[in-house]
PDB file of N, CA and C in Angstrom:
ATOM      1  N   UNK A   1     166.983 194.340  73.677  1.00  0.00           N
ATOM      2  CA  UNK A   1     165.929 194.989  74.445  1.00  0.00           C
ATOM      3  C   UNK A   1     165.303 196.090  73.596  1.00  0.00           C
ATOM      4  N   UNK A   2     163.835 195.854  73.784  1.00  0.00           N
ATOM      5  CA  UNK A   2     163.391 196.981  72.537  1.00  0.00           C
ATOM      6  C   UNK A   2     163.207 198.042  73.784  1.00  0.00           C
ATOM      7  N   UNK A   3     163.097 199.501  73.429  1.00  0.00           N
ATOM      8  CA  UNK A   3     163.059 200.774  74.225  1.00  0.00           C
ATOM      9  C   UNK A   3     161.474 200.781  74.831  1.00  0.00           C
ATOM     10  N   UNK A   4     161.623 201.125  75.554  1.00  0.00           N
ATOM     11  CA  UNK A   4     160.243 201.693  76.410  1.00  0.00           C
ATOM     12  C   UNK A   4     159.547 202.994  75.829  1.00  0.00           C
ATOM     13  N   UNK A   5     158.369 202.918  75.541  1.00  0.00           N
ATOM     14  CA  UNK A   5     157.560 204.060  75.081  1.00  0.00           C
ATOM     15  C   UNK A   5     157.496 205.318  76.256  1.00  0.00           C
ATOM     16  N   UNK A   6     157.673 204.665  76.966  1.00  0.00           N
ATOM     17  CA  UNK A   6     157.051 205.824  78.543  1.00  0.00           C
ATOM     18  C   UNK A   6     158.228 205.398  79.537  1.00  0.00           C
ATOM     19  N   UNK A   7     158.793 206.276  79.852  1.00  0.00           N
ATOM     20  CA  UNK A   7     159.690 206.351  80.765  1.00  0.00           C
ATOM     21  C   UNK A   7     160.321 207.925  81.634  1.00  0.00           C
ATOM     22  N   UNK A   8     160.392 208.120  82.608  1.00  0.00           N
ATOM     23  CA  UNK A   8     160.808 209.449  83.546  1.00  0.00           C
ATOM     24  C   UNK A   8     162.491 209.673  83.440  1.00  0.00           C
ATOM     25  N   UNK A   9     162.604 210.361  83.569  1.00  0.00           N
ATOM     26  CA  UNK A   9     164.364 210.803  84.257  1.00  0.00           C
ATOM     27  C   UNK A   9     164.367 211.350  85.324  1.00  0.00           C
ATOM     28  N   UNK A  10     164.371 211.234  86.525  1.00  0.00           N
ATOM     29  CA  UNK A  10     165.015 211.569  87.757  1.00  0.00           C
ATOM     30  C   UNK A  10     166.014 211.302  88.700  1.00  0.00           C
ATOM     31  N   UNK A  11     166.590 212.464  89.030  1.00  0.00           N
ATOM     32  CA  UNK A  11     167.792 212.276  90.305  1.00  0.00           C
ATOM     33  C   UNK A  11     168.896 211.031  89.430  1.00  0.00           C
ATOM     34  N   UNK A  12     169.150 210.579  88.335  1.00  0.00           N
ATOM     35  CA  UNK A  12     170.509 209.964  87.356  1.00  0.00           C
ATOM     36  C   UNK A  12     170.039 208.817  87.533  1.00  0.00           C
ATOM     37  N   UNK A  13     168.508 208.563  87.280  1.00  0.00           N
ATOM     38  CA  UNK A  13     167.871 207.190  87.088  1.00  0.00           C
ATOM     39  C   UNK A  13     166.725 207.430  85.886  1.00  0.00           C
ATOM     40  N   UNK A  14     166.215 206.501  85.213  1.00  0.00           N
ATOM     41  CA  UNK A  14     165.381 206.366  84.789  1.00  0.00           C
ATOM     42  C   UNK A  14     163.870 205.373  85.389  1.00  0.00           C
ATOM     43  N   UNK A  15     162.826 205.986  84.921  1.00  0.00           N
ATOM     44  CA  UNK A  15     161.687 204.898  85.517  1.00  0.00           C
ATOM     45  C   UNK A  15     160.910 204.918  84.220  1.00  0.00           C
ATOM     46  N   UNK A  16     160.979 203.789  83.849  1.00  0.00           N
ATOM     47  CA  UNK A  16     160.481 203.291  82.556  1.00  0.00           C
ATOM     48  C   UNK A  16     159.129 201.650  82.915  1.00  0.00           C
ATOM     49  N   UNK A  17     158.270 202.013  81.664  1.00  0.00           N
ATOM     50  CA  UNK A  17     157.217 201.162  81.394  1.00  0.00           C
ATOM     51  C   UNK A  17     157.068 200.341  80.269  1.00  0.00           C
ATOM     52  N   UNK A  18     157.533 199.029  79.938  1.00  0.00           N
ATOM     53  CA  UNK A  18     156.905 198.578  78.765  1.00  0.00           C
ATOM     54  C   UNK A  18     155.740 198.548  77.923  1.00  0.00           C
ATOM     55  N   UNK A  19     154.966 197.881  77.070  1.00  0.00           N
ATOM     56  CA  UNK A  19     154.022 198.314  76.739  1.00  0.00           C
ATOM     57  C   UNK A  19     153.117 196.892  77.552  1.00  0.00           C
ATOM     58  N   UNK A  20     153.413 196.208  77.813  1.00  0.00           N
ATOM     59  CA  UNK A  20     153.111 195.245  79.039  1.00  0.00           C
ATOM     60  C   UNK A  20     152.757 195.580  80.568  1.00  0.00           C
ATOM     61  N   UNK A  21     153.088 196.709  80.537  1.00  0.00           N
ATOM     62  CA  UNK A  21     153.245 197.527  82.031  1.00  0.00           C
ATOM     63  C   UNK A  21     153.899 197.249  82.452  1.00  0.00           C
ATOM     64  N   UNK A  22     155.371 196.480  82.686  1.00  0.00           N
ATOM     65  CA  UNK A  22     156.356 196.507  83.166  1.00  0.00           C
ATOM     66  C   UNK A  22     157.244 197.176  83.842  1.00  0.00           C
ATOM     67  N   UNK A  23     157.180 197.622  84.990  1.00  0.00           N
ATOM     68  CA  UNK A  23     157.858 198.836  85.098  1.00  0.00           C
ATOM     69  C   UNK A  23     159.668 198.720  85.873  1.00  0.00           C
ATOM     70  N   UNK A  24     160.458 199.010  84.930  1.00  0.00           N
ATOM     71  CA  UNK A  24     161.833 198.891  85.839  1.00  0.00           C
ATOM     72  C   UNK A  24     162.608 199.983  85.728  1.00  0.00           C
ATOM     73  N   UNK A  25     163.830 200.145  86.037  1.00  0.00           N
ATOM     74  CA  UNK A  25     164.554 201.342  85.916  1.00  0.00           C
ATOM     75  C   UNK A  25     165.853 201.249  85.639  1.00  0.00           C
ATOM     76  N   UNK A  26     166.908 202.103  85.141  1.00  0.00           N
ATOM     77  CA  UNK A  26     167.841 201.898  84.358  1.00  0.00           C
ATOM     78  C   UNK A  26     169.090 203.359  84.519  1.00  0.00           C
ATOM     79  N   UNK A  27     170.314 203.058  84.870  1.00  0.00           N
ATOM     80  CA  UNK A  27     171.250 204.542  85.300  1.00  0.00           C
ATOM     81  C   UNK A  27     171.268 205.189  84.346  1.00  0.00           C
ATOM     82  N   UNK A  28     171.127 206.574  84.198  1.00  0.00           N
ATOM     83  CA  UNK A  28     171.788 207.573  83.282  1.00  0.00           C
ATOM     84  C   UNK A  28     173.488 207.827  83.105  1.00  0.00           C
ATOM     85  N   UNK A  29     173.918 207.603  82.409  1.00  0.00           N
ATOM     86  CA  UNK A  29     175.127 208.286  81.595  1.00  0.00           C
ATOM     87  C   UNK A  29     175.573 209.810  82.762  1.00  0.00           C
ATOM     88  N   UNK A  30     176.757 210.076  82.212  1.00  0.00           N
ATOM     89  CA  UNK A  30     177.287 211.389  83.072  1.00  0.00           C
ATOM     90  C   UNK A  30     176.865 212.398  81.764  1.00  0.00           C
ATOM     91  N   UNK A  31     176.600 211.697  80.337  1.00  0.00           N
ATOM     92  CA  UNK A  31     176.255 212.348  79.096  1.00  0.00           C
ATOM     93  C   UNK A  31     174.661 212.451  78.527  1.00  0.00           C
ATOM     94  N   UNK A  32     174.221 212.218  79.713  1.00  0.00           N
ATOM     95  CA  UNK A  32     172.452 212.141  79.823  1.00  0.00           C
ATOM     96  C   UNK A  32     172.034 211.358  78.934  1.00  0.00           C
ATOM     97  N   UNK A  33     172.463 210.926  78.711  1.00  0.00           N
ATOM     98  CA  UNK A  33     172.160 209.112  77.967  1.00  0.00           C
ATOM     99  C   UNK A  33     171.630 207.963  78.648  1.00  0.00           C
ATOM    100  N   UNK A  34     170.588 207.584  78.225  1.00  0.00           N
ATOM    101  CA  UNK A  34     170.196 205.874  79.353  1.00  0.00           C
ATOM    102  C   UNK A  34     171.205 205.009  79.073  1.00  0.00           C
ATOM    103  N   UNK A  35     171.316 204.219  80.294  1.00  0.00           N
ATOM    104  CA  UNK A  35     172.215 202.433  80.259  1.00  0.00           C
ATOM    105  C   UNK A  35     171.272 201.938  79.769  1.00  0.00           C
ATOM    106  N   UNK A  36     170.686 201.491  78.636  1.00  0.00           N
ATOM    107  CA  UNK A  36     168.920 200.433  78.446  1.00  0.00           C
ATOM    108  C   UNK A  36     169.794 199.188  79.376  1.00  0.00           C
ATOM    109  N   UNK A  37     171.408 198.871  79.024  1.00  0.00           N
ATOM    110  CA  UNK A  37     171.885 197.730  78.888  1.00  0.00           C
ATOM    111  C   UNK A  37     172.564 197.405  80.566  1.00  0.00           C
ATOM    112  N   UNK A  38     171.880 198.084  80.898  1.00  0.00           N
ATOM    113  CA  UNK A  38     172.189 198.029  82.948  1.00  0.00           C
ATOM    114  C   UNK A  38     170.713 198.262  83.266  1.00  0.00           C
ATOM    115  N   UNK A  39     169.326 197.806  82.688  1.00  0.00           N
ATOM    116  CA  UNK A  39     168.288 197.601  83.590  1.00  0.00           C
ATOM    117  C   UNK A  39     168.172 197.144  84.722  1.00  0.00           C
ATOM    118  N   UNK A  40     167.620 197.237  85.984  1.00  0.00           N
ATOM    119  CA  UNK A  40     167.087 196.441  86.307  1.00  0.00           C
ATOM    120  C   UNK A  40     165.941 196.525  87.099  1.00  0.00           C
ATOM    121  N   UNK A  41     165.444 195.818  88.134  1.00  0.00           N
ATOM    122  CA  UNK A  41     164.015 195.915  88.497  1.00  0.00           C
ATOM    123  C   UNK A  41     163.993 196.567  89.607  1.00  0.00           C
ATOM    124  N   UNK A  42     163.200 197.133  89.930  1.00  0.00           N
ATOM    125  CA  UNK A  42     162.800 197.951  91.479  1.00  0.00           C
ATOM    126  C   UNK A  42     162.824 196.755  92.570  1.00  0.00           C
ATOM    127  N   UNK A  43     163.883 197.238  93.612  1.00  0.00           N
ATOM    128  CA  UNK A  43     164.066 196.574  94.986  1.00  0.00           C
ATOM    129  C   UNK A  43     164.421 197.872  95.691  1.00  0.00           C
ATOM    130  N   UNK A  44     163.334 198.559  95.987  1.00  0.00           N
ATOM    131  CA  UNK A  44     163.814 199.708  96.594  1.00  0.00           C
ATOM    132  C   UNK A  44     163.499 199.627  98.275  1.00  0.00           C
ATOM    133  N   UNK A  45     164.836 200.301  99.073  1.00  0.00           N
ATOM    134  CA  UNK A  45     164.470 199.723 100.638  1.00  0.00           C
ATOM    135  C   UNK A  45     163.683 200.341 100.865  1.00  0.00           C
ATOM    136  N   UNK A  46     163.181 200.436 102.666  1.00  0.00           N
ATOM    137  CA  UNK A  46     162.307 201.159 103.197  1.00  0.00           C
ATOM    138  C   UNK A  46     161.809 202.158 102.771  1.00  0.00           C
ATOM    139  N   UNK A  47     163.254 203.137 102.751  1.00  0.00           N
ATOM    140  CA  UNK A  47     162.962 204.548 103.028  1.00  0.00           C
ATOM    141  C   UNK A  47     162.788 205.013 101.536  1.00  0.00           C
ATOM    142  N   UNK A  48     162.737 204.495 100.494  1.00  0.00           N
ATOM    143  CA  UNK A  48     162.745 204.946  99.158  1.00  0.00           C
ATOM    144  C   UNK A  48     161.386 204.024  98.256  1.00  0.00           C
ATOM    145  N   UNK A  49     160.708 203.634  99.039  1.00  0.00           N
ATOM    146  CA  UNK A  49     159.490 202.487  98.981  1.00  0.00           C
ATOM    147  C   UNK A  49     158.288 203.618  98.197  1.00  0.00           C
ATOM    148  N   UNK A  50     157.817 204.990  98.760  1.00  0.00           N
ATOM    149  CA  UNK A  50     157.440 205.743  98.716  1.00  0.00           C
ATOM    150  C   UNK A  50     157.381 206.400  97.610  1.00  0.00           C
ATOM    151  N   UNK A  51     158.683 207.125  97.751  1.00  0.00           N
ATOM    152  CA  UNK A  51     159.361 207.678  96.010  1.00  0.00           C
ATOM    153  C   UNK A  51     159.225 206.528  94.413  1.00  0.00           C
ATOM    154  N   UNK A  52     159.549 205.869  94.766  1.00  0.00           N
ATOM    155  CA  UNK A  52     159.717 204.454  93.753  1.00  0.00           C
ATOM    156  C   UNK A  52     158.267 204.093  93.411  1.00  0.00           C
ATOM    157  N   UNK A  53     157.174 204.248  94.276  1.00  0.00           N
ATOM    158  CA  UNK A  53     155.600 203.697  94.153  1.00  0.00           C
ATOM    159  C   UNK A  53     155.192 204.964  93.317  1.00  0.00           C
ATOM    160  N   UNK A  54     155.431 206.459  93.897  1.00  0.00           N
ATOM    161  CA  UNK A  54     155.405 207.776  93.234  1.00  0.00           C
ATOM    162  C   UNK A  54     155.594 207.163  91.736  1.00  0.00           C
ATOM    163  N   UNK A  55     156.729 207.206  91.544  1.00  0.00           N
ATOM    164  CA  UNK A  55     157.140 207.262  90.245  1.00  0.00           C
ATOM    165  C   UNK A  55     156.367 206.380  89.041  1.00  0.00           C
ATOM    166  N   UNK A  56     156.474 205.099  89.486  1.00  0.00           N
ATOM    167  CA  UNK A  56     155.794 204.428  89.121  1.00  0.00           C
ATOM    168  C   UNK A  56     153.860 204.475  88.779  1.00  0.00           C
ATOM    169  N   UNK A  57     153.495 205.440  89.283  1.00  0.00           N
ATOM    170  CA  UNK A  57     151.947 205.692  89.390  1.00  0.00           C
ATOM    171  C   UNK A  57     151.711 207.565  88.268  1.00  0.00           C
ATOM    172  N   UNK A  58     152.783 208.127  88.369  1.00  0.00           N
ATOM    173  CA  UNK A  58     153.515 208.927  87.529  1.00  0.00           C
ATOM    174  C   UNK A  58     153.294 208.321  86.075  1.00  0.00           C
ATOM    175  N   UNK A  59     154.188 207.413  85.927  1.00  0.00           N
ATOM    176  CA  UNK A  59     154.354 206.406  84.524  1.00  0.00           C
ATOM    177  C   UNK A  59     152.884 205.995  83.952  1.00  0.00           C
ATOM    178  N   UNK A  60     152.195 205.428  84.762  1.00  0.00           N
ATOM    179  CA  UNK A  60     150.504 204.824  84.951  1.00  0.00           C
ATOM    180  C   UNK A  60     149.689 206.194  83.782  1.00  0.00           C
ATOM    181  N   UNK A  61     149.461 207.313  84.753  1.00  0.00           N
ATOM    182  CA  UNK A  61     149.292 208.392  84.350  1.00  0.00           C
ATOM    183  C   UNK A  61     150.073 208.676  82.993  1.00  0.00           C
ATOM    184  N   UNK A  62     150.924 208.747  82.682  1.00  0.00           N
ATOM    185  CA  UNK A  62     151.388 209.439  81.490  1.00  0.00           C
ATOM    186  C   UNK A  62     150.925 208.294  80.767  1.00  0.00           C
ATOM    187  N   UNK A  63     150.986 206.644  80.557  1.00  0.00           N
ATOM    188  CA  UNK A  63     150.421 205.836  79.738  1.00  0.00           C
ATOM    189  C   UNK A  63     149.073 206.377  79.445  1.00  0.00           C
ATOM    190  N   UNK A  64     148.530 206.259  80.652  1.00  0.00           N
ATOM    191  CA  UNK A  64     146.678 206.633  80.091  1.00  0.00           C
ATOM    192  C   UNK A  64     146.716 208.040  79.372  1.00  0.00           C
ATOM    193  N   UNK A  65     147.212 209.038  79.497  1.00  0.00           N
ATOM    194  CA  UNK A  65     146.968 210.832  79.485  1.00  0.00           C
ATOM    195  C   UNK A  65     147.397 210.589  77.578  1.00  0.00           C
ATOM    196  N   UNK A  66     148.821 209.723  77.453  1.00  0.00           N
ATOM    197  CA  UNK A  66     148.937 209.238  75.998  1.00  0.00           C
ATOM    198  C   UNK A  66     148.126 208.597  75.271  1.00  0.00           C
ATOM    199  N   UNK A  67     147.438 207.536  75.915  1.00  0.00           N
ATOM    200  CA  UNK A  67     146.384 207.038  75.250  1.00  0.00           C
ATOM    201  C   UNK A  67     144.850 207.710  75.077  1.00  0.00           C
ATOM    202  N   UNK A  68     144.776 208.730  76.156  1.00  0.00           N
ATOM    203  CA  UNK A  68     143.596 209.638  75.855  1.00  0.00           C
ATOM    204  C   UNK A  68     143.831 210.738  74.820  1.00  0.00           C
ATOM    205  N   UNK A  69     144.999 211.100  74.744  1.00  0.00           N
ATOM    206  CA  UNK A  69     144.966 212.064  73.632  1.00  0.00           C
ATOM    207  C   UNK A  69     145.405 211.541  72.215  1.00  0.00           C
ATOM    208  N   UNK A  70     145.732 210.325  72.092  1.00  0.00           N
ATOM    209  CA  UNK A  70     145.870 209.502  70.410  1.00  0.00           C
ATOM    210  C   UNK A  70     144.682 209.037  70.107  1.00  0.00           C
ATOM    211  N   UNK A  71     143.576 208.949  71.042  1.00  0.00           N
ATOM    212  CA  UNK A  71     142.346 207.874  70.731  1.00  0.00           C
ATOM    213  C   UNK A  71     141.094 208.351  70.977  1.00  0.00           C
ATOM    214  N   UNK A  72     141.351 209.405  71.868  1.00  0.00           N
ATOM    215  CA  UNK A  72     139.749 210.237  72.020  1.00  0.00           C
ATOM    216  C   UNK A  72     139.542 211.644  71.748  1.00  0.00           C
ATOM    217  N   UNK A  73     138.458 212.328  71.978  1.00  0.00           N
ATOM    218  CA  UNK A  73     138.344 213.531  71.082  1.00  0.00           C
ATOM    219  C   UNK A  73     138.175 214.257  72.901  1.00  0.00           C
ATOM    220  N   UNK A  74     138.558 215.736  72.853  1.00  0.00           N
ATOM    221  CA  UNK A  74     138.464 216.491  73.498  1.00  0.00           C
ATOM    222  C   UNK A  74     137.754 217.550  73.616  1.00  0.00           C
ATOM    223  N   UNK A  75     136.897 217.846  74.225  1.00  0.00           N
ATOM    224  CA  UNK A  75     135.745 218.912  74.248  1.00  0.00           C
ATOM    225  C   UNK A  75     135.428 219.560  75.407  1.00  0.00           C
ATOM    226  N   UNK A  76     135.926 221.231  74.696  1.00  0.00           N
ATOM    227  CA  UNK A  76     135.988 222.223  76.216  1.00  0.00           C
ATOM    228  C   UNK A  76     134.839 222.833  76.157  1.00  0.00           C
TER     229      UNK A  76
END
């Protein structure tokens, strides 16, 4: 598994994006280390449907905000 460019840490999870847009998530370590090798995909129930869409639209944002500042010019 190659690493994800863009990915969050919250609450002893990760929310990560391929460069495909892929988005899945993966446990943290008790040593703040990712599992890459315990991925797996968002099946989040009801009540965590919300948080999980959050995060994911989070990820969206930091892709584009990265790609606006490697590729375009900024003028205040």
């Amino acid at each position: 598994m190659t690493l994800p460019n863009f990915y969050i840490v919250a609450d002893g999870n990760v929310y990560a994006m391929d460069d495909d847009g892929y988005m899945f998530g993966a446990p943290v370590f008790a040593n703040n280390t990712v599992d890459w090798d315990a991925s797996y995909e968002f099946n989040p129930d009801e009540e965590d449907v919300e948080y999980v869409a959050y995060m994911c639209k989070m990820l969206q944002d930091i892709k584009l905000l990265t790609k606006e500042h490697q590729t375009e010019v900024f003028v205040k």
